[in-house]
C-alpha atoms as a PDB file:
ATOM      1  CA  UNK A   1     -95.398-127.390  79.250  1.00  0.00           C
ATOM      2  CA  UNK A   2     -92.836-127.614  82.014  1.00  0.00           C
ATOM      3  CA  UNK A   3     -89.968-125.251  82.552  1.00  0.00           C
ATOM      4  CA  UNK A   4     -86.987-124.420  84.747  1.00  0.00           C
ATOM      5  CA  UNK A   5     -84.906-121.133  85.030  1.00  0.00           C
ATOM      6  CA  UNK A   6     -81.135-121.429  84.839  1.00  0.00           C
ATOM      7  CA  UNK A   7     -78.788-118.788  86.776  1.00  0.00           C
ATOM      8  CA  UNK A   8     -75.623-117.700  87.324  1.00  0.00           C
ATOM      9  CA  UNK A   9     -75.703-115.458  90.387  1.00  0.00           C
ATOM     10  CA  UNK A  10     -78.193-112.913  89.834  1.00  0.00           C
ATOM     11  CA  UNK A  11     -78.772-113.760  85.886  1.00  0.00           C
ATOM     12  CA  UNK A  12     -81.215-115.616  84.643  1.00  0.00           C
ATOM     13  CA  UNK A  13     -79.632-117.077  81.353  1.00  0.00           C
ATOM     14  CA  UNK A  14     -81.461-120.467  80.030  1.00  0.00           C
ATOM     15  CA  UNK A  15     -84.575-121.204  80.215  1.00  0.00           C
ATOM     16  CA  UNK A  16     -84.743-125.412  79.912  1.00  0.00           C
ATOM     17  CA  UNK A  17     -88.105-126.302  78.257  1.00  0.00           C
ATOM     18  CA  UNK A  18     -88.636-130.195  79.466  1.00  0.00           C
ATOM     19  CA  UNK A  19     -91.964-131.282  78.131  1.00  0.00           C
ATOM     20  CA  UNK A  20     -93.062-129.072  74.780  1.00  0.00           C
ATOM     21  CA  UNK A  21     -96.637-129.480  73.309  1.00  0.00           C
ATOM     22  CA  UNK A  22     -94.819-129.938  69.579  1.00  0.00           C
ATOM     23  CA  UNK A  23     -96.651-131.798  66.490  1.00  0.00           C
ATOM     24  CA  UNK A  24     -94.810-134.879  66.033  1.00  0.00           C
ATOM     25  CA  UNK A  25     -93.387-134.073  62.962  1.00  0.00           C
ATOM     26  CA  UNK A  26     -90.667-131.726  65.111  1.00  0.00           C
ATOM     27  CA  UNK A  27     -89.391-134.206  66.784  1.00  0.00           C
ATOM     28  CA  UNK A  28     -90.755-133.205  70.324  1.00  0.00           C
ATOM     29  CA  UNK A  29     -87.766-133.068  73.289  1.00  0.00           C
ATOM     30  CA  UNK A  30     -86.295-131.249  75.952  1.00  0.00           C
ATOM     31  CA  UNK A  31     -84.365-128.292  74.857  1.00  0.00           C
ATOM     32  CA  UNK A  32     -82.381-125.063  76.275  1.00  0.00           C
ATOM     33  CA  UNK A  33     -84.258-121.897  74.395  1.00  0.00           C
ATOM     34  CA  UNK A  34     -83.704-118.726  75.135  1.00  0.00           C
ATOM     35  CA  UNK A  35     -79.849-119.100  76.137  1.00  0.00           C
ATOM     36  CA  UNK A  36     -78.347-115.777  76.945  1.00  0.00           C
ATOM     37  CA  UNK A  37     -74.502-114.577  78.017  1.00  0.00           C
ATOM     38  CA  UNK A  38     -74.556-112.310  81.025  1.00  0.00           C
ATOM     39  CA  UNK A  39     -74.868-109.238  79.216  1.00  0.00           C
ATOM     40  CA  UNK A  40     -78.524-110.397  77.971  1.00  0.00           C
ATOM     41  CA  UNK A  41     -77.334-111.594  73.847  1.00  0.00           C
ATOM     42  CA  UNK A  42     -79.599-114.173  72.724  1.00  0.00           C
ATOM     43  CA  UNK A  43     -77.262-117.485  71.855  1.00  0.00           C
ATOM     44  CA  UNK A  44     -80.168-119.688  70.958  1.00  0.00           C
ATOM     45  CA  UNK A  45     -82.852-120.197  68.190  1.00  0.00           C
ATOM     46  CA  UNK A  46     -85.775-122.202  68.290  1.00  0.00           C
ATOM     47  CA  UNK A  47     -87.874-123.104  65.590  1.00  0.00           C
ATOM     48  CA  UNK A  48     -86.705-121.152  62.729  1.00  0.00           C
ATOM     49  CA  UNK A  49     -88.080-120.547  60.260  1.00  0.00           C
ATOM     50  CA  UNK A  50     -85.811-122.328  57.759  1.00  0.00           C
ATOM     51  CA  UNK A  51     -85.616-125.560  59.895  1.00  0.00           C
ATOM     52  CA  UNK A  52     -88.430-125.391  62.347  1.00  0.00           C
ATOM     53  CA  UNK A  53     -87.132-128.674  64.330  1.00  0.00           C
ATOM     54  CA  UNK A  54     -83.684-127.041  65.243  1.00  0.00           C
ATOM     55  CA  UNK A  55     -85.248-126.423  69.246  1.00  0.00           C
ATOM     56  CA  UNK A  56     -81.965-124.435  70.849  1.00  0.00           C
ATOM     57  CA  UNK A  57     -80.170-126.311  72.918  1.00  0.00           C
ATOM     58  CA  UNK A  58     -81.055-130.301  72.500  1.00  0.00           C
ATOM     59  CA  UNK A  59     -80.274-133.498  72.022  1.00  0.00           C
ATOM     60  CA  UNK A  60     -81.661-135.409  69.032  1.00  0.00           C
ATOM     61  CA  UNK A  61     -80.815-138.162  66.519  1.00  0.00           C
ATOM     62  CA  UNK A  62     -82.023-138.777  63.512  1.00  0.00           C
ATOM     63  CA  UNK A  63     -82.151-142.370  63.023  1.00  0.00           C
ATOM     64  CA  UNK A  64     -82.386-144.413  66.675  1.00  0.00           C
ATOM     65  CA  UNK A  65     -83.394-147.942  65.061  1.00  0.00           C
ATOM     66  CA  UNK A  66     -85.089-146.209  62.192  1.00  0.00           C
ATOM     67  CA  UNK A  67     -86.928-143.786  64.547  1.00  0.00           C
ATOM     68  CA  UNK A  68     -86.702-139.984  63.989  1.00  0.00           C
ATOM     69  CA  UNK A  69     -85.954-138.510  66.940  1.00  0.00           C
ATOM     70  CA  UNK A  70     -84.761-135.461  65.193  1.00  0.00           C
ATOM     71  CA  UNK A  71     -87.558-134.020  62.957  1.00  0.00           C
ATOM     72  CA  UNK A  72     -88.239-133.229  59.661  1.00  0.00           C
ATOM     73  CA  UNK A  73     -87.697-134.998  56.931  1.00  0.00           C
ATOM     74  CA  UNK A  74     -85.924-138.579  57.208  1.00  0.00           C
ATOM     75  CA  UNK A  75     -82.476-139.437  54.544  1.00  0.00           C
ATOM     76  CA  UNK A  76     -83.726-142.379  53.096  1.00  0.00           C
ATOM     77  CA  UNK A  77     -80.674-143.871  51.008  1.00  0.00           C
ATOM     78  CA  UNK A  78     -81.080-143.432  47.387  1.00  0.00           C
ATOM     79  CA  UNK A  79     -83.908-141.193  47.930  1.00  0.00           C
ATOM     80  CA  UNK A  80     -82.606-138.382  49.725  1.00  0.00           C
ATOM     81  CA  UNK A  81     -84.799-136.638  52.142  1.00  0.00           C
ATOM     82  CA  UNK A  82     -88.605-137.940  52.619  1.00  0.00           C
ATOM     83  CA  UNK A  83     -91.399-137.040  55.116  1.00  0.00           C
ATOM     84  CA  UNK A  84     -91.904-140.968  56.712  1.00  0.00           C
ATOM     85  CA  UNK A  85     -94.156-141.222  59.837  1.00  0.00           C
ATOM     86  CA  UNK A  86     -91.280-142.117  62.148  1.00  0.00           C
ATOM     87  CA  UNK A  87     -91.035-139.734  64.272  1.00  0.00           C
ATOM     88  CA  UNK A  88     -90.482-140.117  67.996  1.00  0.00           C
ATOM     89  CA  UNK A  89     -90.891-138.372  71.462  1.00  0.00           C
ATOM     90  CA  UNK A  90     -88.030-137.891  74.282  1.00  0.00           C
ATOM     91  CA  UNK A  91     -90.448-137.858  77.387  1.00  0.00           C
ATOM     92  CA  UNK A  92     -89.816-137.441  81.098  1.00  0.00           C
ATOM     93  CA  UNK A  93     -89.964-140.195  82.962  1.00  0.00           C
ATOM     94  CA  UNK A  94     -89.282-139.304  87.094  1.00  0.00           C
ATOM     95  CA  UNK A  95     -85.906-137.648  86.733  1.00  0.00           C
ATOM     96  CA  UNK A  96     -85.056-139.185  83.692  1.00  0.00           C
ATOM     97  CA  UNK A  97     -86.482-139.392  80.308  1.00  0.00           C
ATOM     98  CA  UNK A  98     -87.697-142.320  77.455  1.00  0.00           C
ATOM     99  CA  UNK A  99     -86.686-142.206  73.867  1.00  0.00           C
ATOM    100  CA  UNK A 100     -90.471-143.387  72.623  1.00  0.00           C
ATOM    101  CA  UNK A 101     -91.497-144.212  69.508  1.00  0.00           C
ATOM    102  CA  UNK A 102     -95.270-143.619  68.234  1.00  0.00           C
ATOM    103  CA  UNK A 103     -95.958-146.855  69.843  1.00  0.00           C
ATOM    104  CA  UNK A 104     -94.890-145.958  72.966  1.00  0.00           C
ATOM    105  CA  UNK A 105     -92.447-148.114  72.807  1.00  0.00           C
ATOM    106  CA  UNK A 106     -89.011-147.381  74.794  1.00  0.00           C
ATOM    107  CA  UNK A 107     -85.639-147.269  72.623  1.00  0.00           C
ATOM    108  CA  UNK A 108     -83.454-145.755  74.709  1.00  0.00           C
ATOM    109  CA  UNK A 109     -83.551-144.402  78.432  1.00  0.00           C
ATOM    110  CA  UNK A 110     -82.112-141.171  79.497  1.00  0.00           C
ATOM    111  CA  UNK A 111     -80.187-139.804  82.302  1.00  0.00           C
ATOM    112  CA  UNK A 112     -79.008-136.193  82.325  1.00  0.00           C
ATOM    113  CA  UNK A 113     -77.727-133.350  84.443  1.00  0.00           C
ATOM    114  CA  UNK A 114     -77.978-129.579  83.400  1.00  0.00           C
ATOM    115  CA  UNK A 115     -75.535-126.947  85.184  1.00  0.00           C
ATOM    116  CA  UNK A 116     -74.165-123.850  84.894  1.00  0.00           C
ATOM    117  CA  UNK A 117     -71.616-121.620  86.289  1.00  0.00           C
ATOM    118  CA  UNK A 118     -69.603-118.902  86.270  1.00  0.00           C
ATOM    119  CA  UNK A 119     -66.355-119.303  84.192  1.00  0.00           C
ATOM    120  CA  UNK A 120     -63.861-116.989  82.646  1.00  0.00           C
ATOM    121  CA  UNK A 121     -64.974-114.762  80.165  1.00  0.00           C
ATOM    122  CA  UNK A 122     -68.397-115.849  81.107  1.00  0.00           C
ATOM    123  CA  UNK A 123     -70.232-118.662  82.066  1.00  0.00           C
ATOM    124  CA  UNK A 124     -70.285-122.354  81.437  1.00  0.00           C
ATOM    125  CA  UNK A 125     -73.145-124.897  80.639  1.00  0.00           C
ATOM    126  CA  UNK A 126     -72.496-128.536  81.495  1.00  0.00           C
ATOM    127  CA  UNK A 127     -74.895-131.542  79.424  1.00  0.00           C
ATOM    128  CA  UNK A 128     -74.384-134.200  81.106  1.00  0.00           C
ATOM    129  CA  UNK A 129     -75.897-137.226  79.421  1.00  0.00           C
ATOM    130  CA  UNK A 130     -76.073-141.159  79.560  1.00  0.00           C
ATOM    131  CA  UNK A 131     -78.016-143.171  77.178  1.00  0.00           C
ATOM    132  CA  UNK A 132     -79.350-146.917  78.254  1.00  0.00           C
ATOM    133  CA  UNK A 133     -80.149-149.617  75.462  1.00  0.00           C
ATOM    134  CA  UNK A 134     -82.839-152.094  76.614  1.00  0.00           C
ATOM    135  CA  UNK A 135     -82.121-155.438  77.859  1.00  0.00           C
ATOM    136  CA  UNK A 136     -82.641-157.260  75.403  1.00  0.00           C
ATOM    137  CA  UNK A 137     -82.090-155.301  71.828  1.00  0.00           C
ATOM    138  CA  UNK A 138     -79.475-153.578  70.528  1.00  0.00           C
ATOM    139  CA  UNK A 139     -79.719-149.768  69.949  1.00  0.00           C
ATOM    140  CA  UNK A 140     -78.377-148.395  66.473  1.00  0.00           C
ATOM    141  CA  UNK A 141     -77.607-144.815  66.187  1.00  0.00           C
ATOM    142  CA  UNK A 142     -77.091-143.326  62.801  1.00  0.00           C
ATOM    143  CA  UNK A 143     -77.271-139.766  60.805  1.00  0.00           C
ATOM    144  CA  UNK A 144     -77.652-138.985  57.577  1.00  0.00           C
ATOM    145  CA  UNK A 145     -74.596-139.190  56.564  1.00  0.00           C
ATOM    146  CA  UNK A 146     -74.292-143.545  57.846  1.00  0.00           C
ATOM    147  CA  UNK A 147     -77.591-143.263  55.611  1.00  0.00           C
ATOM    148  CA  UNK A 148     -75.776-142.501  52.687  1.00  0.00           C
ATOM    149  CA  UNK A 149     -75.990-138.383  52.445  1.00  0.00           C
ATOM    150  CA  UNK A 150     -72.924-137.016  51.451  1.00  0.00           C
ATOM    151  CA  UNK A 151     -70.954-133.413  52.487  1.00  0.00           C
ATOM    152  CA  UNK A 152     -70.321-134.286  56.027  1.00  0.00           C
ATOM    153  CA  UNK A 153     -73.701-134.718  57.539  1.00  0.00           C
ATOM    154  CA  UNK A 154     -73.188-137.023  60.212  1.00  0.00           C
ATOM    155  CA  UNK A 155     -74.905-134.567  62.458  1.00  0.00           C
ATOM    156  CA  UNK A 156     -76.996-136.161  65.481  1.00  0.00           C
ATOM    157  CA  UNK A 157     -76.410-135.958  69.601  1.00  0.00           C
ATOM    158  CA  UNK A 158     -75.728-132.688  71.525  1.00  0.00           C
ATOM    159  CA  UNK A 159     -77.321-129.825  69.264  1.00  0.00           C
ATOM    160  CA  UNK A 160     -76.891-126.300  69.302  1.00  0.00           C
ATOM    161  CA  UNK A 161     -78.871-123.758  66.878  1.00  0.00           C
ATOM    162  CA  UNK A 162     -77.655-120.452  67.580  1.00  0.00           C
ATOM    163  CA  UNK A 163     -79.136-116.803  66.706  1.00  0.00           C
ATOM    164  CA  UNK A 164     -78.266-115.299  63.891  1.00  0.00           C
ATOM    165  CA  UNK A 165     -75.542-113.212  63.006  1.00  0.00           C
ATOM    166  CA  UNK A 166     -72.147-113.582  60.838  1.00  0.00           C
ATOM    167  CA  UNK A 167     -70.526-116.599  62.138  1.00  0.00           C
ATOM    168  CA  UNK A 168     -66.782-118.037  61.940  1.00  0.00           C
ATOM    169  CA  UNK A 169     -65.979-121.607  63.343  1.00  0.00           C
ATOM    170  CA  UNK A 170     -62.394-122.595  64.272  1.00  0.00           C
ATOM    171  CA  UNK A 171     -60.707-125.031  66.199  1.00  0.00           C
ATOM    172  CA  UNK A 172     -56.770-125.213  67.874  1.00  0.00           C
ATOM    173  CA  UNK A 173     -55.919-125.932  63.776  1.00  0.00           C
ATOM    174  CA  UNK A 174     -58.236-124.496  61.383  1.00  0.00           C
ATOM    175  CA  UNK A 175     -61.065-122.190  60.159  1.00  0.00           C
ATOM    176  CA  UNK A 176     -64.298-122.063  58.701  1.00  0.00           C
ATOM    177  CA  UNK A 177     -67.235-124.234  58.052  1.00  0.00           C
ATOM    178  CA  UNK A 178     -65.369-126.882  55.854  1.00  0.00           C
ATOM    179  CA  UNK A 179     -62.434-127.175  57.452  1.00  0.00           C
ATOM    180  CA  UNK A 180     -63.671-127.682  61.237  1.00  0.00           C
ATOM    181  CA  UNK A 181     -66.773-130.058  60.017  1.00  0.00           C
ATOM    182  CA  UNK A 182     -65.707-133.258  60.415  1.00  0.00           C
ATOM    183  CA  UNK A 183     -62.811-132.365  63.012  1.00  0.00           C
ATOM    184  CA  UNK A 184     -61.813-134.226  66.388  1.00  0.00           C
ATOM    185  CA  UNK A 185     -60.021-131.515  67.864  1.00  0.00           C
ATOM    186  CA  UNK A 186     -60.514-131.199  71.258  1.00  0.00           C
ATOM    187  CA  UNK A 187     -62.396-127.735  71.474  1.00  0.00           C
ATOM    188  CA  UNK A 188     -64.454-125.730  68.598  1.00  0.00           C
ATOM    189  CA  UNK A 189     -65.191-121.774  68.585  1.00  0.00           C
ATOM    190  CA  UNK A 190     -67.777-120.149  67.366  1.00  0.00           C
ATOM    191  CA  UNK A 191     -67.892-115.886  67.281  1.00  0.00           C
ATOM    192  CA  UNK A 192     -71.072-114.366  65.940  1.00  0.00           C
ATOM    193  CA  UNK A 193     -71.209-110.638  64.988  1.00  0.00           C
ATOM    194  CA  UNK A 194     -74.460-109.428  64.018  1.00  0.00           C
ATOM    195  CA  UNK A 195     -75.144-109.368  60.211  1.00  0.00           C
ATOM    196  CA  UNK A 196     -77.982-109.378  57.640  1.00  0.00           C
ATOM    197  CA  UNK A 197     -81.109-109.451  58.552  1.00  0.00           C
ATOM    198  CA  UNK A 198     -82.505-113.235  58.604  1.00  0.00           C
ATOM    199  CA  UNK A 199     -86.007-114.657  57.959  1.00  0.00           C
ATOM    200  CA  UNK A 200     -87.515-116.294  61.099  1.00  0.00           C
ATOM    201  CA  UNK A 201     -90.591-117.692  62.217  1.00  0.00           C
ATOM    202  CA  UNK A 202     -91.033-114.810  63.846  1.00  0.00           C
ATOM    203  CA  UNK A 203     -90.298-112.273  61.213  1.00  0.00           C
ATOM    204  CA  UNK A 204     -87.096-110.237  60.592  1.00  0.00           C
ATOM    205  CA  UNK A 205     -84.360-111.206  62.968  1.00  0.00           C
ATOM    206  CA  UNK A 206     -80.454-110.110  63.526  1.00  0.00           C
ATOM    207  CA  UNK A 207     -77.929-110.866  65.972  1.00  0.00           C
ATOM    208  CA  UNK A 208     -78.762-108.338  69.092  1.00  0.00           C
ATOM    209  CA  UNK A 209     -74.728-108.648  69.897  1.00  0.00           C
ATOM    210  CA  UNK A 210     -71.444-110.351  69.415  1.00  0.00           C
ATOM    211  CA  UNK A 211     -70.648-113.353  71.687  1.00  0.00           C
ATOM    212  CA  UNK A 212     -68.852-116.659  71.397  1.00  0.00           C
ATOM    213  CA  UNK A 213     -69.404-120.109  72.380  1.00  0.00           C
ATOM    214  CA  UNK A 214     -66.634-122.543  72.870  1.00  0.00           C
ATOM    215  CA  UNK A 215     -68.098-126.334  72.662  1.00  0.00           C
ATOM    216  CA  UNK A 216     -65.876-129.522  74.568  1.00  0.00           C
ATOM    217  CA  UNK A 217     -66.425-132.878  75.687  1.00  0.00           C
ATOM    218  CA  UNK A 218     -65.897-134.988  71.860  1.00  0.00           C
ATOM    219  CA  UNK A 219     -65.237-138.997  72.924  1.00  0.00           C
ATOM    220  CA  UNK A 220     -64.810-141.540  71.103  1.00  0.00           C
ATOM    221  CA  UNK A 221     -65.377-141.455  67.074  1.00  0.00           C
ATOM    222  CA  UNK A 222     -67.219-138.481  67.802  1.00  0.00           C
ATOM    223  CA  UNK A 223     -67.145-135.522  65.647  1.00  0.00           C
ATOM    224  CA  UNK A 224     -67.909-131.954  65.130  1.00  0.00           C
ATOM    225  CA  UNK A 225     -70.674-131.179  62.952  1.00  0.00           C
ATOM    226  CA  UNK A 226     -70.585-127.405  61.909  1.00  0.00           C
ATOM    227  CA  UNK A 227     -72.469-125.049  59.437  1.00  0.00           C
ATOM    228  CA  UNK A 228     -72.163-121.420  59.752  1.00  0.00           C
ATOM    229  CA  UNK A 229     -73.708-120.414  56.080  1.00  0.00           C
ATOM    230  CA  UNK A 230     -77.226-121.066  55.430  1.00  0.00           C
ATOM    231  CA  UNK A 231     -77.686-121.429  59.505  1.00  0.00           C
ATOM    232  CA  UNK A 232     -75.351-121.557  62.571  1.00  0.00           C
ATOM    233  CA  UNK A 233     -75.080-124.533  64.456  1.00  0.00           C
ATOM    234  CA  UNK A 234     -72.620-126.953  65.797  1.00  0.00           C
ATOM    235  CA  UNK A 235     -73.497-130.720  67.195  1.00  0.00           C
ATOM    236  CA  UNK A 236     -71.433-133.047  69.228  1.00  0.00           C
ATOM    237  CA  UNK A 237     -72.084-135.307  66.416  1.00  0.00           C
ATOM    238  CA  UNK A 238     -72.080-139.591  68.007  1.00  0.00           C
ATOM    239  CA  UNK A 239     -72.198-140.828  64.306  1.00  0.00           C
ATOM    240  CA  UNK A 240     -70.547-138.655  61.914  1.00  0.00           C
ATOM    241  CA  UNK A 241     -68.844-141.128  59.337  1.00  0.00           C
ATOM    242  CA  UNK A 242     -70.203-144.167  60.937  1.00  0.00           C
ATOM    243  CA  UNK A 243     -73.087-145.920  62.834  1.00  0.00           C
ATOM    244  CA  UNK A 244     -72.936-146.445  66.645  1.00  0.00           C
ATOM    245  CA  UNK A 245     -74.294-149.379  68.277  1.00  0.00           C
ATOM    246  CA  UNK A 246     -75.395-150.083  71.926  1.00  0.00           C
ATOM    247  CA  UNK A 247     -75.333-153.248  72.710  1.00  0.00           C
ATOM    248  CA  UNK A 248     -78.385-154.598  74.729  1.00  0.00           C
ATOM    249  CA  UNK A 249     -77.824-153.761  78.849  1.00  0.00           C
ATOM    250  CA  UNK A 250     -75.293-151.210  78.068  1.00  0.00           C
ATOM    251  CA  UNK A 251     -74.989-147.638  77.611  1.00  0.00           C
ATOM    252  CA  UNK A 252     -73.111-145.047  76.622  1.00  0.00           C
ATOM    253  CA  UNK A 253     -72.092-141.263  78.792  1.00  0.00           C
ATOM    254  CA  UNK A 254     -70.949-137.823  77.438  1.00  0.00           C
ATOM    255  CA  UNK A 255     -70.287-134.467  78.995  1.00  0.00           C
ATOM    256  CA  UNK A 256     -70.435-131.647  76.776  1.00  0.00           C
ATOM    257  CA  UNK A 257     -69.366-127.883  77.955  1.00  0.00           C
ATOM    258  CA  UNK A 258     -70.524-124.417  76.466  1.00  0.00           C
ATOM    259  CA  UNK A 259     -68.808-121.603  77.373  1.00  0.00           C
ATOM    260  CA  UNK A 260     -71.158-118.746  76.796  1.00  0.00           C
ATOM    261  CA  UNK A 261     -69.549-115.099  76.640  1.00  0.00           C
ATOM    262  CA  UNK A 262     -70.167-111.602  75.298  1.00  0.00           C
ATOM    263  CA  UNK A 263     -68.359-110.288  72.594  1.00  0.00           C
ATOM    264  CA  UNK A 264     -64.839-112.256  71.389  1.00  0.00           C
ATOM    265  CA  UNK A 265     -63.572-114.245  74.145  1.00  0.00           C
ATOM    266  CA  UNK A 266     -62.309-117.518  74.298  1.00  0.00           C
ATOM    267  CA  UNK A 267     -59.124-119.301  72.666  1.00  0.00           C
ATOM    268  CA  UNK A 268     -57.650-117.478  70.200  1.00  0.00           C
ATOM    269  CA  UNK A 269     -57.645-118.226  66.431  1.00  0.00           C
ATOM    270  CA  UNK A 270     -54.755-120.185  65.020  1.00  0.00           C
ATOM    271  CA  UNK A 271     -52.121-117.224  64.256  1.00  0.00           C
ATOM    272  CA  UNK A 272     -51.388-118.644  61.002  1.00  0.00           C
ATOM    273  CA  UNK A 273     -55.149-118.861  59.747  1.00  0.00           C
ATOM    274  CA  UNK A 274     -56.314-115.638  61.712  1.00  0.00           C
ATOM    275  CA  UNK A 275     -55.642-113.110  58.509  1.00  0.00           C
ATOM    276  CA  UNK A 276     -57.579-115.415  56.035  1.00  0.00           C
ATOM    277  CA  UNK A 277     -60.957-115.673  57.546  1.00  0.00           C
ATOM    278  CA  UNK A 278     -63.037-116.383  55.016  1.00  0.00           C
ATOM    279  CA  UNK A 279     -66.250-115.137  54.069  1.00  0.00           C
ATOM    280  CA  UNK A 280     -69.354-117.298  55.303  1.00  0.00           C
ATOM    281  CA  UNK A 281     -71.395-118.533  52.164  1.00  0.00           C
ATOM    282  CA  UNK A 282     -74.979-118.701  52.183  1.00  0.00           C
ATOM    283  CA  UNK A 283     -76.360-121.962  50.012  1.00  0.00           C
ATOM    284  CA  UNK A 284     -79.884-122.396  50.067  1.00  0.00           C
ATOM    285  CA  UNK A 285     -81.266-124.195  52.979  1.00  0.00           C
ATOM    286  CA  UNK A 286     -81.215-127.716  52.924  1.00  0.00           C
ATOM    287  CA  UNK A 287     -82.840-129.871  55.168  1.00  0.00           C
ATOM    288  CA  UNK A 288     -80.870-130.868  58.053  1.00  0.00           C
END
């Protein structure tokens, strides 16, 4: 397994994992775990115990011409969700990496840059990523949700499973889970406080400390993709309502930003919608 320290200064805070020995069936691909802020919090989970292919920091899609490249279970329309041997591998290639499937065979290739510095309040991670369809096929990108899932899970691109704790999403115009899912606005919050205790992998597990992360860099038809109940985690999501194709010799570039701090920092809620914060719900997991 190869791995690179990220700093700021004098911190260490990311550790980028580029080549993990994971079964198949996890969807096995680069990822940021742990992420810290610069007082030391924890940001970042890895695989929970509720979805064990949620890998930090990453980027994954579920359906990349009907190749998992996000693990677990597959949405198979009129099914719902079913184990399928489709799974795929993102795997270095020089400075670069190849979307693969089991057959080896190359969907997509992969340039990316990962940076941080020091920003206000904290510090800032940059994901800088371009994705290359072959010569000479198209390259389909879908989500359960272009699969026919409904409740707004068009999740799939830049990933983010963070720690536990007691979560509340808002953008520049609304709060909580079901209002920001779904939303184009150009920046999305998320504070974490610690809470109840939550079952990991690893056992018991709580939120060590408040912080907040502050996500930019939506294009396009892109959407947020948030869930703060049963999990937290937000996703630069590249088809949330519908699919997106790459034609053949073309490709496609995003830049998301994190801004990592301690405590509550970062824009402030909407003054209107600060005083009705509601309460995050906890459904029972569902795959996702």
């Amino acid at each position: 397994m190869s791995t690179e320290d990220l700093r700021v200064g004098d911190a260490g805070i990311a550790t980028y994992v580029t080549d993990p020995p994971l079964d198949i069936r996890l969807g096995p691909r680069p990822y940021l775990h742990p992420v810290r802020t610069l007082g030391g919090v924890p940001v970042t989970e890895a695989l929970p115990f509720d979805h064990p292919w949620h890998l930090g920091a990453s980027l994954a899609m579920q359906d990349v011409n009907g190749v998992n490249f996000w693990g677990g279970r597959t949405y198979v329309r009129d099914q719902g969700y079913t184990w399928l041997d489709d799974h795929g591998r993102i795997a270095p290639d020089g400075a670069g990496f190849r979307w693969q499937d089991q057959a080896g065979t190359t969907l997509l290739t992969e340039e990316r840059k990962v940076s941080a510095r020091v920003a206000p309040g904290g510090w800032e991670l940059s994901f800088q990523y371009a994705l290359s369809a072959p010569a000479t096929r198209d390259v389909t990108l879908g989500s359960p949700a272009t699969n026919g899932r409904p409740g707004g899970a068009g999740y799939g691109g830049f990933f983010w499973r963070a720690a536990p704790g007691d979560a509340v999403a808002y953008t520049q115009s609304a709060i909580g889970e079901e209002a920001v899912n779904g939303s184009a606005d150009p920046w999305l919050a998320i504070r974490v406080t610690p809470g109840e205790e939550q079952q990991t992998a690893d056992g018991v597990q709580r939120a060590a400390g408040a912080y907040t992360l502050v996500f930019r860099g939506l294009r396009d038809d892109d959407r947020w993709f948030v869930r703060t109940g049963d999990y937290i985690g937000v996703c630069a999501a590249l088809a949330f309502e519908r699919p997106l194709v790459i034609p053949a010799g073309t490709g496609i570039t995003r830049e998301i930003s994190v801004l990592v701090a301690d405590g509550v920092a970062g824009p402030p809620m909407p003054p209107l919608l600060r005083r009705a914060v509601p309460t995050p719900a906890r459904p029972a997991a569902a795959p996702r």
